[in-house]
C-alpha atoms as a PDB file:
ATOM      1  CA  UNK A   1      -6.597  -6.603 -22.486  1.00  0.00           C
ATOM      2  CA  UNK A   2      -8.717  -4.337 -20.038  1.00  0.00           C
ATOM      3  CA  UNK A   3      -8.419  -6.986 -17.581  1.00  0.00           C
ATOM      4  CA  UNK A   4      -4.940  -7.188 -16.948  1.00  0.00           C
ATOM      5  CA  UNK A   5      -3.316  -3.472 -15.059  1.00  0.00           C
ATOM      6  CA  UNK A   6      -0.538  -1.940 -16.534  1.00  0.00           C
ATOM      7  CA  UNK A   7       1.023  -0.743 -13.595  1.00  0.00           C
ATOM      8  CA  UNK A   8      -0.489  -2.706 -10.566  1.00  0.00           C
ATOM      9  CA  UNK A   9       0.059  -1.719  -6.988  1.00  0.00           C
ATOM     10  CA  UNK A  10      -1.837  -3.355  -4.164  1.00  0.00           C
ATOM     11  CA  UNK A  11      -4.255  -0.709  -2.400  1.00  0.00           C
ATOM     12  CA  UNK A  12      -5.008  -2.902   0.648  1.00  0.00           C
ATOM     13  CA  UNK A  13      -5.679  -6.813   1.831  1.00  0.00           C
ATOM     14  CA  UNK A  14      -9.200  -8.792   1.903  1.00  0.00           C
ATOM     15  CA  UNK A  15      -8.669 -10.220   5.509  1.00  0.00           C
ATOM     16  CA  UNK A  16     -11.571 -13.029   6.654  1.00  0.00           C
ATOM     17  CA  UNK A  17     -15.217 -12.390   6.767  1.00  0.00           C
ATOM     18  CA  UNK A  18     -17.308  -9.488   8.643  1.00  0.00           C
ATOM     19  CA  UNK A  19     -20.045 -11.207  10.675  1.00  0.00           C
ATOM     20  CA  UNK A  20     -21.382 -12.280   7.109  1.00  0.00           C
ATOM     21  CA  UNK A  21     -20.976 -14.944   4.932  1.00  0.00           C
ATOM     22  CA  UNK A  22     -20.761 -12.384   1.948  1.00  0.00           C
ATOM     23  CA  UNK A  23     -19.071  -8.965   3.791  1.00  0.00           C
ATOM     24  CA  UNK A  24     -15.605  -8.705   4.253  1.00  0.00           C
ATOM     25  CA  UNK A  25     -13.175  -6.738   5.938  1.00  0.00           C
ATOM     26  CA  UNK A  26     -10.568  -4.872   4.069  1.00  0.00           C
ATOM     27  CA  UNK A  27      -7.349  -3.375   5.002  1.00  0.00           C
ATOM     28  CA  UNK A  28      -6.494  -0.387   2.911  1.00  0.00           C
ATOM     29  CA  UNK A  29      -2.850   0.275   2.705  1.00  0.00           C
ATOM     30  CA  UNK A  30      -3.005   3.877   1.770  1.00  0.00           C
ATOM     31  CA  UNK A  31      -4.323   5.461   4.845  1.00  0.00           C
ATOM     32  CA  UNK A  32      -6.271   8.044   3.138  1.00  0.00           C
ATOM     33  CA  UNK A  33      -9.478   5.863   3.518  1.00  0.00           C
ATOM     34  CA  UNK A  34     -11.501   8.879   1.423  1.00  0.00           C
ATOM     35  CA  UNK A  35      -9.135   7.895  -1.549  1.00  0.00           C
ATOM     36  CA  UNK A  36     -10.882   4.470  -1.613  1.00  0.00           C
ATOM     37  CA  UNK A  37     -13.907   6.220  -3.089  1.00  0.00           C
ATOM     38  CA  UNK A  38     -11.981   7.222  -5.952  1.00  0.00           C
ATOM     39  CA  UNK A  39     -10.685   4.268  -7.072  1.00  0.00           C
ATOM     40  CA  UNK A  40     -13.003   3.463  -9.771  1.00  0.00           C
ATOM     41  CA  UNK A  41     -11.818   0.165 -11.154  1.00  0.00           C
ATOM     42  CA  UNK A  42     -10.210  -2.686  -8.923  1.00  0.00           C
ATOM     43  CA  UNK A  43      -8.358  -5.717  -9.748  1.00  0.00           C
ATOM     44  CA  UNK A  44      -7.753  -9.055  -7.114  1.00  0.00           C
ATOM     45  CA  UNK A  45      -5.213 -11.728  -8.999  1.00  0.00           C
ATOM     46  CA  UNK A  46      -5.118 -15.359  -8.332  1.00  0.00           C
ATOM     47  CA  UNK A  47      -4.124 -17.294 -11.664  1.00  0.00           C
ATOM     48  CA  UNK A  48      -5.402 -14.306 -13.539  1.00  0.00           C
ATOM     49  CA  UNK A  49      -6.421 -11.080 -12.914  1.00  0.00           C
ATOM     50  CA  UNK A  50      -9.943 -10.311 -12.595  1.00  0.00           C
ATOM     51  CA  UNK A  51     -11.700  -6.778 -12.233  1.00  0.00           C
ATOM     52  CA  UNK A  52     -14.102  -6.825  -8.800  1.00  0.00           C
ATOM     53  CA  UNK A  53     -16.883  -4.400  -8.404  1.00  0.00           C
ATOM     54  CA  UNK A  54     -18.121  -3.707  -5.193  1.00  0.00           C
ATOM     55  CA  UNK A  55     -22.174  -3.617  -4.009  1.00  0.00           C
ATOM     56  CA  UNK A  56     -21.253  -1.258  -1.541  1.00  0.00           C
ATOM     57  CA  UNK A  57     -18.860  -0.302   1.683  1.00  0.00           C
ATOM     58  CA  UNK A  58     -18.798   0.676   4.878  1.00  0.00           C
ATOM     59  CA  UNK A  59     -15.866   2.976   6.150  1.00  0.00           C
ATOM     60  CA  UNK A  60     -14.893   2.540   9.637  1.00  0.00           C
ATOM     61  CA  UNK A  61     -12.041   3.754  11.534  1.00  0.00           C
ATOM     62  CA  UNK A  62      -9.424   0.815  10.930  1.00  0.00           C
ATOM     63  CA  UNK A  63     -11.050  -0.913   8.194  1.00  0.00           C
ATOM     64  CA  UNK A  64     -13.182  -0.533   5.263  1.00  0.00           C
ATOM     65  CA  UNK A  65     -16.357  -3.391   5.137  1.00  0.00           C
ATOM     66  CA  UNK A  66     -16.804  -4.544   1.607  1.00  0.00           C
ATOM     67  CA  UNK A  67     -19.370  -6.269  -0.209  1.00  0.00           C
ATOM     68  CA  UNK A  68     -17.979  -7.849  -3.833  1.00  0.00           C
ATOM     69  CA  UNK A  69     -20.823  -8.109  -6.763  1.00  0.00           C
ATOM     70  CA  UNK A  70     -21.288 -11.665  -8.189  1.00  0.00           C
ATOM     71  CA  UNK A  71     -19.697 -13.504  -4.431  1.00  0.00           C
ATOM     72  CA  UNK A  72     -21.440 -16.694  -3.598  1.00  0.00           C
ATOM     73  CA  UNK A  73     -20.368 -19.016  -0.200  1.00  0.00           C
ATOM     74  CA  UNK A  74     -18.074 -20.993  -2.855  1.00  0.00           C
ATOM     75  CA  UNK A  75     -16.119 -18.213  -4.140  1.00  0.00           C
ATOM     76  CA  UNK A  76     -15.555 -16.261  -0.128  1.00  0.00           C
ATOM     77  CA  UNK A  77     -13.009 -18.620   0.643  1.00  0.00           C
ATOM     78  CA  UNK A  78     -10.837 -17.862  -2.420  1.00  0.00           C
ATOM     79  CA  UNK A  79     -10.829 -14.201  -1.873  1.00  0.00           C
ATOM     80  CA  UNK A  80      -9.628 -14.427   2.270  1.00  0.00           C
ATOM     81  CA  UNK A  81      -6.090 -12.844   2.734  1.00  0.00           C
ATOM     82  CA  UNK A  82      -5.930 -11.639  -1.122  1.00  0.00           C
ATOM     83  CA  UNK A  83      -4.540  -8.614  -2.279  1.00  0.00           C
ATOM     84  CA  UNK A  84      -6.608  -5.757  -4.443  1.00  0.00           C
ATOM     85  CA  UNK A  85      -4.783  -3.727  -6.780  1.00  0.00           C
ATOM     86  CA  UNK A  86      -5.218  -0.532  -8.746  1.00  0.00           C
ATOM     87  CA  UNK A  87      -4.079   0.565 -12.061  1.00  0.00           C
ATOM     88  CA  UNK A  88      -1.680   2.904 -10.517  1.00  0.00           C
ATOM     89  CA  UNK A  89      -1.321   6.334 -12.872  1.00  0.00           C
ATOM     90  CA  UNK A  90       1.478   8.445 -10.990  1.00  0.00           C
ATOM     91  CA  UNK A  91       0.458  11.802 -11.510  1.00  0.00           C
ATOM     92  CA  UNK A  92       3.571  13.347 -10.071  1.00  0.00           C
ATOM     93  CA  UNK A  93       6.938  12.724  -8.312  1.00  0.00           C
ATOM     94  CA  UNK A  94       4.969  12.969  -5.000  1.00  0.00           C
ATOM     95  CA  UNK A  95       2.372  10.628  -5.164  1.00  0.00           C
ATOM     96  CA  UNK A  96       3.151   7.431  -4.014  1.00  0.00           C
ATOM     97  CA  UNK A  97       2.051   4.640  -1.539  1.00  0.00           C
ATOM     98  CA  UNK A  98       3.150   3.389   1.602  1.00  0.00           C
ATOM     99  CA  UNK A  99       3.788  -0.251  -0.606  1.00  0.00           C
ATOM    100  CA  UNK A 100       6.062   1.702  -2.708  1.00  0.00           C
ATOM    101  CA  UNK A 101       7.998   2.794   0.313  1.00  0.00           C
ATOM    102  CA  UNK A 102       8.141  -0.114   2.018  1.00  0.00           C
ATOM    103  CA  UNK A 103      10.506  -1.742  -1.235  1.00  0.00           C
ATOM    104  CA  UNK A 104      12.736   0.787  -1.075  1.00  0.00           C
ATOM    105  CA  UNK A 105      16.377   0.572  -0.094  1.00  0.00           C
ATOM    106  CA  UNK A 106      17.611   4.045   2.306  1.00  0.00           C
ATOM    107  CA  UNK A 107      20.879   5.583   1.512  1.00  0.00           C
ATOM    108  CA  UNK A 108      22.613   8.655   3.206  1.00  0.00           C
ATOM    109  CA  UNK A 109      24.270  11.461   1.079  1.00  0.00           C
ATOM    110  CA  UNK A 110      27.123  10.107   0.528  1.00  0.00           C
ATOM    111  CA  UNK A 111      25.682   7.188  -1.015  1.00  0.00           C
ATOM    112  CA  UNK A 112      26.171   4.836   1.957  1.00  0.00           C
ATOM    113  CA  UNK A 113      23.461   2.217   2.139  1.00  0.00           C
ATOM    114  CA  UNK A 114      21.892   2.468   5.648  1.00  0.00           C
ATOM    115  CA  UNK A 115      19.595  -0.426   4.755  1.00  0.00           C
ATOM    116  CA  UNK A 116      15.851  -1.825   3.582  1.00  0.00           C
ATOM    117  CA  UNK A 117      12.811   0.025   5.191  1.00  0.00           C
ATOM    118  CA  UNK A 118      11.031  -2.726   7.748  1.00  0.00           C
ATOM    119  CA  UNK A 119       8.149  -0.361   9.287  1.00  0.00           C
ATOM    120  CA  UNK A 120       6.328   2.622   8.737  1.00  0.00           C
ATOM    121  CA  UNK A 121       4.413   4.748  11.485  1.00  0.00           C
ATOM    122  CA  UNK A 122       1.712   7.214  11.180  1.00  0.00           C
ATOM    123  CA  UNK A 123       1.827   9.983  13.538  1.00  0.00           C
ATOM    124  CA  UNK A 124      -0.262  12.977  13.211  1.00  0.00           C
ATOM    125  CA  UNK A 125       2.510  15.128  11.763  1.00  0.00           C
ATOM    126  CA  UNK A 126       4.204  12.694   9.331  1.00  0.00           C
ATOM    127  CA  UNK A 127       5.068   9.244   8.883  1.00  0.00           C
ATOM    128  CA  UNK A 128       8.446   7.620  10.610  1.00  0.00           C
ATOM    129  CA  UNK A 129      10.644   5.127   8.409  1.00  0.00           C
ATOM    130  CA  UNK A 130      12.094   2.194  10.531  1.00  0.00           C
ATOM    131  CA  UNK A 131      15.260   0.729   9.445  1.00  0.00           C
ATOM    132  CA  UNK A 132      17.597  -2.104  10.690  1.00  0.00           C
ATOM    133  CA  UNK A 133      21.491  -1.297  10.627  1.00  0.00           C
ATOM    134  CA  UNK A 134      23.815  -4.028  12.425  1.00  0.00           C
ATOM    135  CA  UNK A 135      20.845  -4.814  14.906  1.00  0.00           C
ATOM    136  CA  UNK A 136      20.125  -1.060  15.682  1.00  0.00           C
ATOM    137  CA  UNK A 137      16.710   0.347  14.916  1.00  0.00           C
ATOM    138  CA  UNK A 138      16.374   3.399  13.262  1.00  0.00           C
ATOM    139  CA  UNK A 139      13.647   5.497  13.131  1.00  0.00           C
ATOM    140  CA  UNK A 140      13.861   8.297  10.231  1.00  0.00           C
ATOM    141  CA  UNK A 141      11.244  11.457   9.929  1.00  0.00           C
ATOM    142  CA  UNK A 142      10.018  10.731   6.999  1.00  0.00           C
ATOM    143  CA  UNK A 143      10.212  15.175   5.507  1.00  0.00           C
ATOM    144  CA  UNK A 144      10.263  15.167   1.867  1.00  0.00           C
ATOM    145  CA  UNK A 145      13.179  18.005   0.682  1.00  0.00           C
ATOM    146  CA  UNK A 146      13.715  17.979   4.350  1.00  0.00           C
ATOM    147  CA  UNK A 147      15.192  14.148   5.467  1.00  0.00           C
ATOM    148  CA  UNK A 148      13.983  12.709   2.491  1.00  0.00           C
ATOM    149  CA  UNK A 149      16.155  14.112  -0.727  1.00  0.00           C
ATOM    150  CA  UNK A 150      15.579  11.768  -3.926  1.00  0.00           C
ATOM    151  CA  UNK A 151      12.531   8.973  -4.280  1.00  0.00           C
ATOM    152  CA  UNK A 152      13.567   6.887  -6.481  1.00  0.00           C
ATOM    153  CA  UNK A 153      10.993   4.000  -7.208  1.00  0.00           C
ATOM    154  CA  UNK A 154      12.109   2.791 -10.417  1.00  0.00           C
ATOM    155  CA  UNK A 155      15.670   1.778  -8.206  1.00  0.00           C
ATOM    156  CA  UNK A 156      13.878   1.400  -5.391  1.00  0.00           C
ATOM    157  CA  UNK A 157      15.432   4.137  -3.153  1.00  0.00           C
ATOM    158  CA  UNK A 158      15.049   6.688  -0.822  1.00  0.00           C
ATOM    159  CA  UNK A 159      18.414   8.940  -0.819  1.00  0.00           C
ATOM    160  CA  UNK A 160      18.587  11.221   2.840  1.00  0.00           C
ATOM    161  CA  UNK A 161      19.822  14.641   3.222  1.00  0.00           C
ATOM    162  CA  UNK A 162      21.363  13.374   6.438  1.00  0.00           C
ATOM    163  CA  UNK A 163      24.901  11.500   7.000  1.00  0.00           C
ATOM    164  CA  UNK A 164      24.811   8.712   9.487  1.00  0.00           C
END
């Protein structure tokens, strides 16, 4: 069915209304906000999934402002605090999302698990992994070939050059 993704993964999250009954605000996980423009189909699932088409956008500097085609005052409360998925293509080993990383177990090189990944930051230069080991935060560079060795999404882990 051309309805139903193949390989979902969630792009971002409807959250409330913008200062219109019909606008929203939306929360794009990726934080690549020019990639939103090339995402040309877009899927939302509640007991089935359903392709949503936009009548237009807004891109501001936390948030993207939507406005969904065919979204009366009966259907906006149904979409708050949803999900929006792609039909996710991986095009090569490094092309991934921040949802993908966030599911993924960390493990040094010897194959010690160091634990789940709670947090990601964005700093200019890269993005920082946060993980949780016997109470103690640990924040990880997040380099790939550097820190970051293997991806592996398929058994959701990240394998580090580092031993700790």
């Amino acid at each position: 069915m051309k309805n139903i993704p193949k390989n979902p993964i969630i792009i971002g999250k409807i959250n409330n209304n913008y200062n219109s009954k019909e606008l929203f605000n939306f929360f794009l996980y990726n934080n690549k906000k020019e990639n939103f423009l090339k995402y040309k189909t877009l899927y939302i699932k509640k007991k089935k999934w359903n392709i949503i088409l936009l009548n237009y956008y807004i891109i501001k500097k936390k948030k993207i402002i939507i406005k969904i085609k065919n979204v009366n005052n009966n259907k906006i409360k149904l979409l708050n605090n949803n999900y929006i998925y792609i039909d996710f293509k991986k095009k090569n080993k490094l092309n991934y999302y921040l949802e993908d990383i966030l599911k993924c177990k960390i493990i040094n090189y010897n194959n010690f698990k160091l634990g789940q990944i709670k947090k990601i930051y964005n700093t200019k230069l890269n993005y920082i992994i946060l993980i949780i080991k016997k109470k103690k935060k640990i924040l990880i560079p997040f380099i790939i070939k550097k820190i970051i060795k293997i991806i592996d999404f398929n058994l959701k882990i990240i394998k580090l050059n580092l031993n700790f």
